[in-house]
Every structure is written in C-alpha cells, then in structure tokens.
C-alpha atoms as a PDB file:
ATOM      1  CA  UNK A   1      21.633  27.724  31.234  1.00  0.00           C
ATOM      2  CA  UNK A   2      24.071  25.220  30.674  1.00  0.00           C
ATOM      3  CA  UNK A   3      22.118  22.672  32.759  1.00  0.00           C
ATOM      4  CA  UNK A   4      18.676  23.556  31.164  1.00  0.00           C
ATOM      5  CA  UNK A   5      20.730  23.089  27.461  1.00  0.00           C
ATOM      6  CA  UNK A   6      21.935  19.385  29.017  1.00  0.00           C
ATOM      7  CA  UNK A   7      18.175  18.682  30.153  1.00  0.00           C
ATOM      8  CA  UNK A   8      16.385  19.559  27.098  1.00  0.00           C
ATOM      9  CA  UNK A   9      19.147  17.303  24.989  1.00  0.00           C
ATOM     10  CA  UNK A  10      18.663  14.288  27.481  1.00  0.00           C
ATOM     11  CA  UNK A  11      14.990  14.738  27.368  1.00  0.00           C
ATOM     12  CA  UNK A  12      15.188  14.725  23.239  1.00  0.00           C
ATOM     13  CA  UNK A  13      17.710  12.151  22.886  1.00  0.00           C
ATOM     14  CA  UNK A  14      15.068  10.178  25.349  1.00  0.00           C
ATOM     15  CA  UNK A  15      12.112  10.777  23.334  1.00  0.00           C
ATOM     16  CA  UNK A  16      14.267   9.752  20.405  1.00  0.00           C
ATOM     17  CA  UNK A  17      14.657   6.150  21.472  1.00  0.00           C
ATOM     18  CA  UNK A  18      11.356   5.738  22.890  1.00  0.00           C
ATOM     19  CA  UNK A  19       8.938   7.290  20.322  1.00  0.00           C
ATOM     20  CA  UNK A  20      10.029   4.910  17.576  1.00  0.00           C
ATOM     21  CA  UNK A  21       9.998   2.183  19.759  1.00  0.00           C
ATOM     22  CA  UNK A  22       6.387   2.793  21.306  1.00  0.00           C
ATOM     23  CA  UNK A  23       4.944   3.633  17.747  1.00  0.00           C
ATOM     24  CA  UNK A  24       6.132  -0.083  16.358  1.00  0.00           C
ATOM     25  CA  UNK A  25       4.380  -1.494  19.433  1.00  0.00           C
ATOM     26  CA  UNK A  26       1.422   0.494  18.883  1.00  0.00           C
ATOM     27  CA  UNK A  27       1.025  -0.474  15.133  1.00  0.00           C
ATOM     28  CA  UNK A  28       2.360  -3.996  16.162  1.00  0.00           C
ATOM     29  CA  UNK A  29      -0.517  -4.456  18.368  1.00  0.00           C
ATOM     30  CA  UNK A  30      -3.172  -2.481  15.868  1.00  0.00           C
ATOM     31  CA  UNK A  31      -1.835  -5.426  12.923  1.00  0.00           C
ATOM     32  CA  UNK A  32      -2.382  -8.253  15.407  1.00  0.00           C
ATOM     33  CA  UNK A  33      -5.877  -7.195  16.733  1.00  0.00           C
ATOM     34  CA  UNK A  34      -6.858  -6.620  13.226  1.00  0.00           C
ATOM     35  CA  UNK A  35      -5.495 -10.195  12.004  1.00  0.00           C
ATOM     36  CA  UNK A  36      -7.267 -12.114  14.798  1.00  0.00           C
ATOM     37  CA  UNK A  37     -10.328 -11.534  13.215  1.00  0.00           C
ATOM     38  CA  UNK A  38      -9.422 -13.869  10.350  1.00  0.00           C
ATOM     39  CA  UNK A  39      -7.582 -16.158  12.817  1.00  0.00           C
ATOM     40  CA  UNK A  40     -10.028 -16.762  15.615  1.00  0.00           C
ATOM     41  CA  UNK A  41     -12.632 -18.269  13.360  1.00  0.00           C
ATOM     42  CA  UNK A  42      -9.761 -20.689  12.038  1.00  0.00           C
ATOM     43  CA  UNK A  43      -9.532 -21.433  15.583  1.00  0.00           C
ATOM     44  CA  UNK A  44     -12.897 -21.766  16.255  1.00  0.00           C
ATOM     45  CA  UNK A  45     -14.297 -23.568  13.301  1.00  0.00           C
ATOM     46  CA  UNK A  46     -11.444 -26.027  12.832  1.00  0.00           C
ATOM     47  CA  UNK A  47     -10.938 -26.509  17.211  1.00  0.00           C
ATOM     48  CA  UNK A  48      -7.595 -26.256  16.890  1.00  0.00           C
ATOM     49  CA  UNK A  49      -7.529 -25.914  20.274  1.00  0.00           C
ATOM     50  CA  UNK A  50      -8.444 -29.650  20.910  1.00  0.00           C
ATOM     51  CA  UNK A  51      -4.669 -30.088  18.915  1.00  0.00           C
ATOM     52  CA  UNK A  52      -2.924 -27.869  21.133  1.00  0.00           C
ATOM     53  CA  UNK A  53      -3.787 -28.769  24.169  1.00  0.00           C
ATOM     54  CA  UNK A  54      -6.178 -26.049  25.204  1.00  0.00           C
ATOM     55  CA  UNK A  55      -3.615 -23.556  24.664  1.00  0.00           C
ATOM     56  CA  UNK A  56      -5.415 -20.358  22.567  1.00  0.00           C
ATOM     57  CA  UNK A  57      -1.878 -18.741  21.367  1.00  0.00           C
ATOM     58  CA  UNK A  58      -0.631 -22.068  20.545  1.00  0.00           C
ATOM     59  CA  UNK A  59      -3.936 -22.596  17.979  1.00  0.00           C
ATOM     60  CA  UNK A  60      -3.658 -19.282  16.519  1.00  0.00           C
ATOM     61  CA  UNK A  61       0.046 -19.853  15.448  1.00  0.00           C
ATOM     62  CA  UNK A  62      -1.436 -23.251  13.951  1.00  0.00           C
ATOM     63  CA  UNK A  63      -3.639 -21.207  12.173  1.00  0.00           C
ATOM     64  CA  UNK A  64      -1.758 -19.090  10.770  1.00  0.00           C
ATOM     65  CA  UNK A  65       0.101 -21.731   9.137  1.00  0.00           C
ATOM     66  CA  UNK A  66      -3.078 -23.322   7.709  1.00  0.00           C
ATOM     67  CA  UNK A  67      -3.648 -19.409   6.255  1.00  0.00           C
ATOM     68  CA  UNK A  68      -0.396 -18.866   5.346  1.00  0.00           C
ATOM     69  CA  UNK A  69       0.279 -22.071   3.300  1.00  0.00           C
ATOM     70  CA  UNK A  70      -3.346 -22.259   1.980  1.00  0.00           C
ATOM     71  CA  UNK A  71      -2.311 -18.879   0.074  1.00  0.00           C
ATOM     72  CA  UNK A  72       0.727 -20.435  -0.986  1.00  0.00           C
ATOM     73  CA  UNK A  73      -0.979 -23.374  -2.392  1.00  0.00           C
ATOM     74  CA  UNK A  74      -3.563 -21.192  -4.380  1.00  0.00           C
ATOM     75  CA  UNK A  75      -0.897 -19.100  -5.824  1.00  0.00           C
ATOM     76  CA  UNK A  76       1.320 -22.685  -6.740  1.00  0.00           C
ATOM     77  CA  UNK A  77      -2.572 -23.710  -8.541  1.00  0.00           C
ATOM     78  CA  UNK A  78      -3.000 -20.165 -10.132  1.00  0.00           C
ATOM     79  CA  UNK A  79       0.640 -20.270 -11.944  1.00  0.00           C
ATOM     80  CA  UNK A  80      -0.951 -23.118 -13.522  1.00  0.00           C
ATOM     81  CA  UNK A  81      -2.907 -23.272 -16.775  1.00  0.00           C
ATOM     82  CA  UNK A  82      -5.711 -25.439 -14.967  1.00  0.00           C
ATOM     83  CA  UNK A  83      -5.502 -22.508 -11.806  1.00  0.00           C
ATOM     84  CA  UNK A  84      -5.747 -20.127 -14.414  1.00  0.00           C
ATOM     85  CA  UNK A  85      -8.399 -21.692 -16.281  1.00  0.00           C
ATOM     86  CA  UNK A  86     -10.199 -21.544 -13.156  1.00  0.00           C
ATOM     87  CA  UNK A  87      -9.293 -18.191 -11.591  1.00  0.00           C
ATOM     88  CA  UNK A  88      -9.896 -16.475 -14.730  1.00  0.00           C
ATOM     89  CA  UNK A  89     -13.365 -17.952 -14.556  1.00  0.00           C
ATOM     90  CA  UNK A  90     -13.874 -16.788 -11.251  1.00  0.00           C
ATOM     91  CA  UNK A  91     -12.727 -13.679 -12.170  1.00  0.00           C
ATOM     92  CA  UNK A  92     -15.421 -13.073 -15.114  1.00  0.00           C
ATOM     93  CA  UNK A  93     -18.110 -14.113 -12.853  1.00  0.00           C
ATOM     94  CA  UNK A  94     -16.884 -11.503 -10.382  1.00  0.00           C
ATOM     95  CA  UNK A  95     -16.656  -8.559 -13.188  1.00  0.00           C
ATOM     96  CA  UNK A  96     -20.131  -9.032 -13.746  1.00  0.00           C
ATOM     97  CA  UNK A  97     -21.813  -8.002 -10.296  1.00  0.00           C
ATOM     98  CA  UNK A  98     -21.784  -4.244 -10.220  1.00  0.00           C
ATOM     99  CA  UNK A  99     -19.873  -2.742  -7.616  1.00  0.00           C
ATOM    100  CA  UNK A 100     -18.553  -5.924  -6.284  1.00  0.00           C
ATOM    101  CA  UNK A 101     -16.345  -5.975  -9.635  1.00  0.00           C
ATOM    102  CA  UNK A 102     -15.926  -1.963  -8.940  1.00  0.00           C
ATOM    103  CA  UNK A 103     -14.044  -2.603  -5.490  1.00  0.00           C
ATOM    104  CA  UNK A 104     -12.638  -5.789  -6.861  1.00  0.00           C
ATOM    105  CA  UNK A 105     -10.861  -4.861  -9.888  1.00  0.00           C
ATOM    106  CA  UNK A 106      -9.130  -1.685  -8.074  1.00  0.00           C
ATOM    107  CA  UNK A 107      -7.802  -3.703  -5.390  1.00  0.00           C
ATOM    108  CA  UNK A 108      -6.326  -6.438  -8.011  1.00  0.00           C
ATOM    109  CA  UNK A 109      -5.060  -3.683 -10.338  1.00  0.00           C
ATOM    110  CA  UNK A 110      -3.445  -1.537  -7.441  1.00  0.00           C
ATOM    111  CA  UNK A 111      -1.611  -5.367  -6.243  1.00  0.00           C
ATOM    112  CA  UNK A 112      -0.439  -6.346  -9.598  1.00  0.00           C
ATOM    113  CA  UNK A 113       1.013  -3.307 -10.085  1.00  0.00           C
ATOM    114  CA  UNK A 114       2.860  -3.886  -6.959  1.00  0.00           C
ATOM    115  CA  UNK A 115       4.321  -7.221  -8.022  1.00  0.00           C
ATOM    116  CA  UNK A 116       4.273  -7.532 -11.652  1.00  0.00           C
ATOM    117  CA  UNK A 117       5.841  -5.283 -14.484  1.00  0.00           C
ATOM    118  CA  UNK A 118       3.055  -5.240 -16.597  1.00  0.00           C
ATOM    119  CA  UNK A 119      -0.179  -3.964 -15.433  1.00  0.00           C
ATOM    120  CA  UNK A 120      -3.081  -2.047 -16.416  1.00  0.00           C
ATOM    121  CA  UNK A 121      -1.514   1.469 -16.309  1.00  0.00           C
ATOM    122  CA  UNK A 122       0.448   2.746 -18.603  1.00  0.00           C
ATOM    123  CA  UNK A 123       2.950   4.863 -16.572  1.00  0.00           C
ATOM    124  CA  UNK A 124       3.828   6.924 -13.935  1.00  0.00           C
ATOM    125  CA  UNK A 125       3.545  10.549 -14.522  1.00  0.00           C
ATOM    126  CA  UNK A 126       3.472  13.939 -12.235  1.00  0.00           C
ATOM    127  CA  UNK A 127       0.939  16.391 -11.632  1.00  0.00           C
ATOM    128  CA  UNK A 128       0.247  19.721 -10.667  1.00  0.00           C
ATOM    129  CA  UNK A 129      -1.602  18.996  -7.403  1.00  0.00           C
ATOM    130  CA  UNK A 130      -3.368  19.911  -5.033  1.00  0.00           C
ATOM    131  CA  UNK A 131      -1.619  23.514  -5.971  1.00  0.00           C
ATOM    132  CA  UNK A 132       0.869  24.914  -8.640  1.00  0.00           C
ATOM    133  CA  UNK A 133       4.352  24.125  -7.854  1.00  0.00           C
ATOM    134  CA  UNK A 134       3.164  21.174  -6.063  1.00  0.00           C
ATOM    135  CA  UNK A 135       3.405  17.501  -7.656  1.00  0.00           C
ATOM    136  CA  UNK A 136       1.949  14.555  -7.323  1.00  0.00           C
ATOM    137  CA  UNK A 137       2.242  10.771  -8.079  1.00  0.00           C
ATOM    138  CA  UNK A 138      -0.623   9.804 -11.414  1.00  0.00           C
ATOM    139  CA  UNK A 139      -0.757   6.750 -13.198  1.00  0.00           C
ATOM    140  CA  UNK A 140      -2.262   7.161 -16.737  1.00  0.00           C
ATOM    141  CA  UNK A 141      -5.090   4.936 -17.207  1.00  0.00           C
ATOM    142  CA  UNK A 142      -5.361   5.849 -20.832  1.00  0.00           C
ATOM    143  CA  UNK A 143      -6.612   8.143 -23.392  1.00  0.00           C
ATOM    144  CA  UNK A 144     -10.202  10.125 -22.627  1.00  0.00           C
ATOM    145  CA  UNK A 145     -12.969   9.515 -24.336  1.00  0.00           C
ATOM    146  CA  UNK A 146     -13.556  11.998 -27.995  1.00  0.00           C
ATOM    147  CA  UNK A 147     -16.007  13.643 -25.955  1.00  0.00           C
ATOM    148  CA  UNK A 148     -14.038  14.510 -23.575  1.00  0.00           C
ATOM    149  CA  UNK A 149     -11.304  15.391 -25.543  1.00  0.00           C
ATOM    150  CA  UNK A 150     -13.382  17.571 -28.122  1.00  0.00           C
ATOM    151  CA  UNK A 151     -14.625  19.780 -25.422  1.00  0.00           C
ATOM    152  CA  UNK A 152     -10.993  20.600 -24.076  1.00  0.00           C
ATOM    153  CA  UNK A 153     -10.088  21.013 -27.358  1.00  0.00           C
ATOM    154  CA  UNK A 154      -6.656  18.356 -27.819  1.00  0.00           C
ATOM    155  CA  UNK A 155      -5.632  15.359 -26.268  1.00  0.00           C
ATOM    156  CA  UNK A 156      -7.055  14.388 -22.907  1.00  0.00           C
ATOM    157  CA  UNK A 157      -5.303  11.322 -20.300  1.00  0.00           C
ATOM    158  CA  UNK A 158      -7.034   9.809 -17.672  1.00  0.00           C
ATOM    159  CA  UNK A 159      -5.018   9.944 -14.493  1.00  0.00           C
ATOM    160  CA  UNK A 160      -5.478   8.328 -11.466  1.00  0.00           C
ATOM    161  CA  UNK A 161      -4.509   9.971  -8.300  1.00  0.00           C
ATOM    162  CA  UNK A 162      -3.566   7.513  -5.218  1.00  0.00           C
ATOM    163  CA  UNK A 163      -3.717   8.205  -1.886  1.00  0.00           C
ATOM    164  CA  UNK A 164      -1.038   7.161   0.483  1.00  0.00           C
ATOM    165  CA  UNK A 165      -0.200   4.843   1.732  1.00  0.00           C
ATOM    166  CA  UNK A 166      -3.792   3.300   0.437  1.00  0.00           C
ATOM    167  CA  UNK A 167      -3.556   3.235  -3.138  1.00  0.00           C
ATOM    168  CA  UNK A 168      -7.028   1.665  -3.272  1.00  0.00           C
ATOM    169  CA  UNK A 169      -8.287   4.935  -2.612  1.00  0.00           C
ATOM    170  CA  UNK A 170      -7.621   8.397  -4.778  1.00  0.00           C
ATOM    171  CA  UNK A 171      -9.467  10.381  -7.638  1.00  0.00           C
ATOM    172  CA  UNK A 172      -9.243  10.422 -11.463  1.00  0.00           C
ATOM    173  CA  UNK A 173      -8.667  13.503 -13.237  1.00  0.00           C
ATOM    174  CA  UNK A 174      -8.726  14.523 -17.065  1.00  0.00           C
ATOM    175  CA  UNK A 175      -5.789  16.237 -18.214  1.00  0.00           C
ATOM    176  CA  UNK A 176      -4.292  17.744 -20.822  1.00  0.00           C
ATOM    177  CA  UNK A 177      -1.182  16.345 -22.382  1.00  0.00           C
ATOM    178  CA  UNK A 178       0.195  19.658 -21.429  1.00  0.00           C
ATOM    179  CA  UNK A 179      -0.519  19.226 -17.581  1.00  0.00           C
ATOM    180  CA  UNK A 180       0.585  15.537 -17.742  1.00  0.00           C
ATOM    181  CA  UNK A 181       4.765  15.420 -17.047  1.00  0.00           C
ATOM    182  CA  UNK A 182       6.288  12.160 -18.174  1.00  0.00           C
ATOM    183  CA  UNK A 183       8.987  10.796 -15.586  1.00  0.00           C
ATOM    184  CA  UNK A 184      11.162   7.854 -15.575  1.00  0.00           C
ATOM    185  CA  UNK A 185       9.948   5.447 -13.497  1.00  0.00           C
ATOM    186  CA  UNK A 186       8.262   2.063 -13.403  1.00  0.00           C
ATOM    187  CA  UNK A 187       4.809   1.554 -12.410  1.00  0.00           C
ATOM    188  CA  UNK A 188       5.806  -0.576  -9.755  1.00  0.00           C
ATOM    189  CA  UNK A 189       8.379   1.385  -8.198  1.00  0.00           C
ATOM    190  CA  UNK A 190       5.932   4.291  -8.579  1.00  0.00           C
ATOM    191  CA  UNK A 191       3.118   2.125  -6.491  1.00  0.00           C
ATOM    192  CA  UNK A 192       5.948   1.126  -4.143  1.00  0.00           C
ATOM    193  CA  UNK A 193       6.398   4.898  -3.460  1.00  0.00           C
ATOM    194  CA  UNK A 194       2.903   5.692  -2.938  1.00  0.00           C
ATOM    195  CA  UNK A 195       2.625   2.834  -0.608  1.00  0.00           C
ATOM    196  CA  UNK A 196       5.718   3.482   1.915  1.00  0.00           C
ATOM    197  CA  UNK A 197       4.731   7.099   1.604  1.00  0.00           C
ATOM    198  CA  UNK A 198       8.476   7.788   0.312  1.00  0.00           C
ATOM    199  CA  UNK A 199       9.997   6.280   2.999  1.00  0.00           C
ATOM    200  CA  UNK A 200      12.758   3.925   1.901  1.00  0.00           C
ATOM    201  CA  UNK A 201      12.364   4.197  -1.750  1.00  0.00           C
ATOM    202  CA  UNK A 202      16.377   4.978  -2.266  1.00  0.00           C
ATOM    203  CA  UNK A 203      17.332   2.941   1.165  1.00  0.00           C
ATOM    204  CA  UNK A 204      16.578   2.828   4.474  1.00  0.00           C
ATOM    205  CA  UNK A 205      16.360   6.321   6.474  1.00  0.00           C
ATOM    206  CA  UNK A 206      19.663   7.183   8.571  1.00  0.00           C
ATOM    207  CA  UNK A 207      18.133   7.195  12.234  1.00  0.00           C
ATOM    208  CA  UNK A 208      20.391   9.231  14.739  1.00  0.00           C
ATOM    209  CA  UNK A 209      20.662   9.691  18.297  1.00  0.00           C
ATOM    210  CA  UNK A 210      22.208  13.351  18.284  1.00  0.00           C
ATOM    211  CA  UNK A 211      20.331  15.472  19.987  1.00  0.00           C
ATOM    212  CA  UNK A 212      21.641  18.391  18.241  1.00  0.00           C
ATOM    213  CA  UNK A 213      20.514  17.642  15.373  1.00  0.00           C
ATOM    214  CA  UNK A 214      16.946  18.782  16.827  1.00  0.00           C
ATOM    215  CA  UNK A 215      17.956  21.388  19.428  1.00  0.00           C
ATOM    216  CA  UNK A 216      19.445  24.285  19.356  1.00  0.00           C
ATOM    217  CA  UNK A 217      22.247  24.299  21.490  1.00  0.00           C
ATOM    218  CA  UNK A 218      21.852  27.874  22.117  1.00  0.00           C
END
C-alpha cells in the first residue's frame, strides 16, 4: 500500500510539472501559427528575405519589428489632434457600413474599456445568471427604451453579458433595476476579469508541487 501511496504521489507531482509546462507550449505554438499569417505576407511582399540573407526566421523577426513599431507610430499620430482629426474620420466612415460598424464598434468598445477609464458603459454590475444563486459579470449599457420599460412596468437597464475570456462575444439582456446588483468595481478591472477568466485578478495564483494537496494519502 505504502508503495502504491508513493507511486500515485510521484506520478501526480509528475503530471504537476509537466501539464503546465506542455499547455504553455501548446498555446505558445497555437499564438505563433496564428501570428504568421500576418507575418509571412510582410515577408513576402516586402522580401525581407533578400535583407537577411535568405534566412526565413531571421525575416519574420524583421517583420515583426516593422508591425510592431508601425502600431506604435499610429498610436504616437492618433494622440495627436491631426491623428485624431483623421482617425475620427475614419471612424465615421466606418459607422456607416452596416455590420462592418456592428463588429467594429464592439471590438473598439470592449478594448477601450480595457485601457481607458472612461468608456461607453456605465458600470459593472452582477446578475442572476444562467441560474438563481448564480452571478455573473454585466456591464450596463444604459437605460431601455419607454417601450420597453412600460411593458415591464418600472425601470429597465440594458446589460451586456460577456463571454470569457472573449468579451467580443456575449448577449444583452433587459432587466429590472431590481435584478441589476450594483458592485464596486471599475469597468476596466471588470473587463480585465472577464478576460483572464479570474485568474490573477488579486495576484498571481500560488502554484505548488505537493502532491498531497491532490491525493489522498490514504
């Protein structure tokens, strides 16, 4: 018994180190794939590769610099009144082709809320779902329309539900002030939870090697 005990404590304090460690590689390699497909035609239209000496990896770490600081330089332009002259012409244009400005607008919302204090949503409250006793993460939008709010007979919020970690993604609900439970937190923070999926939020998770802590040593 004793040396079955010893085994399965080996075996989980093995698993233990490796799992975490084969997961980041996985996603590591998942993040990479996914980002060559902006970086290859960098590569490709710019031949890079005629810079580098024929050497692929060598290009693609070129071009992610050229990415990288390009974004920097149109965020220096955009802090700018000309940039955001500019921008906030581009963004009109943008608001005005139908579901273009749908996907657009909820993916600028949902990253301004992640970086700026003031944003489009008014605050962070909990709800009731997808069961009683069971809360969830909203962000009030605002106030329903009259119609809305005559039918259920008082006042009405619109509250956006985001998935996690894609806050892009979720549902809107109408609900009554009643249903809607004020909480102190920040928009951002709130978005920030969403995001990690509650991981980290309060500090970094204490990771542990003790296998007892997941077997029973009986």
């Amino acid at each position: 018994m004793r040396i079955t005990n010893a085994l399965k404590r080996s075996f989980v304090s093995g698993m233990i180190l490796v799992a975490p460690l084969v997961l980041t590689l996985y996603v590591l390699r998942v993040l990479v794939g996914w980002s060559l497909q902006f970086v290859d035609p960098v590569v490709r239209g710019t031949r890079l590769t005629q810079y580098t000496g024929d050497v692929e990896v060598a290009a693609q770490l070129l071009a992610v610099v050229l990415i990288v600081g390009s974004v920097v330089l149109l965020g220096f332009v955009a802090n700018r009144s000309v940039g955001r002259q500019l921008f906030g012409r581009v963004g009109r244009i943008v608001n005005v082709i139908p579901l273009f400005s749908t996907i657009y607008g909820g993916v600028r919302q949902v990253a301004d809320s992640l970086v700026e204090r003031n944003t489009a949503y008014e605050s962070v409250v909990l709800v009731e779902y997808p069961r009683e006793g069971v809360y969830s993460i909203g962000l009030v939008t605002g106030e329903s329309p009259n119609a809305v709010e005559s039918f259920a007979g008082g006042e009405v919020y619109n509250v956006f539900l985001p998935n996690s970690p894609n806050p892009t993604a979720g549902r809107l609900v109408l609900l009554p002030e009643s249903q809607v439970h004020e909480i102190d937190m920040s928009v951002r923070r709130g978005m920030r939870l969403v995001v990690t999926t509650g991981v980290g939020d309060d500090g970094p998770t204490p990771v542990t090697t003790d296998p007892n802590a997941f077997v029973d040593a009986d």
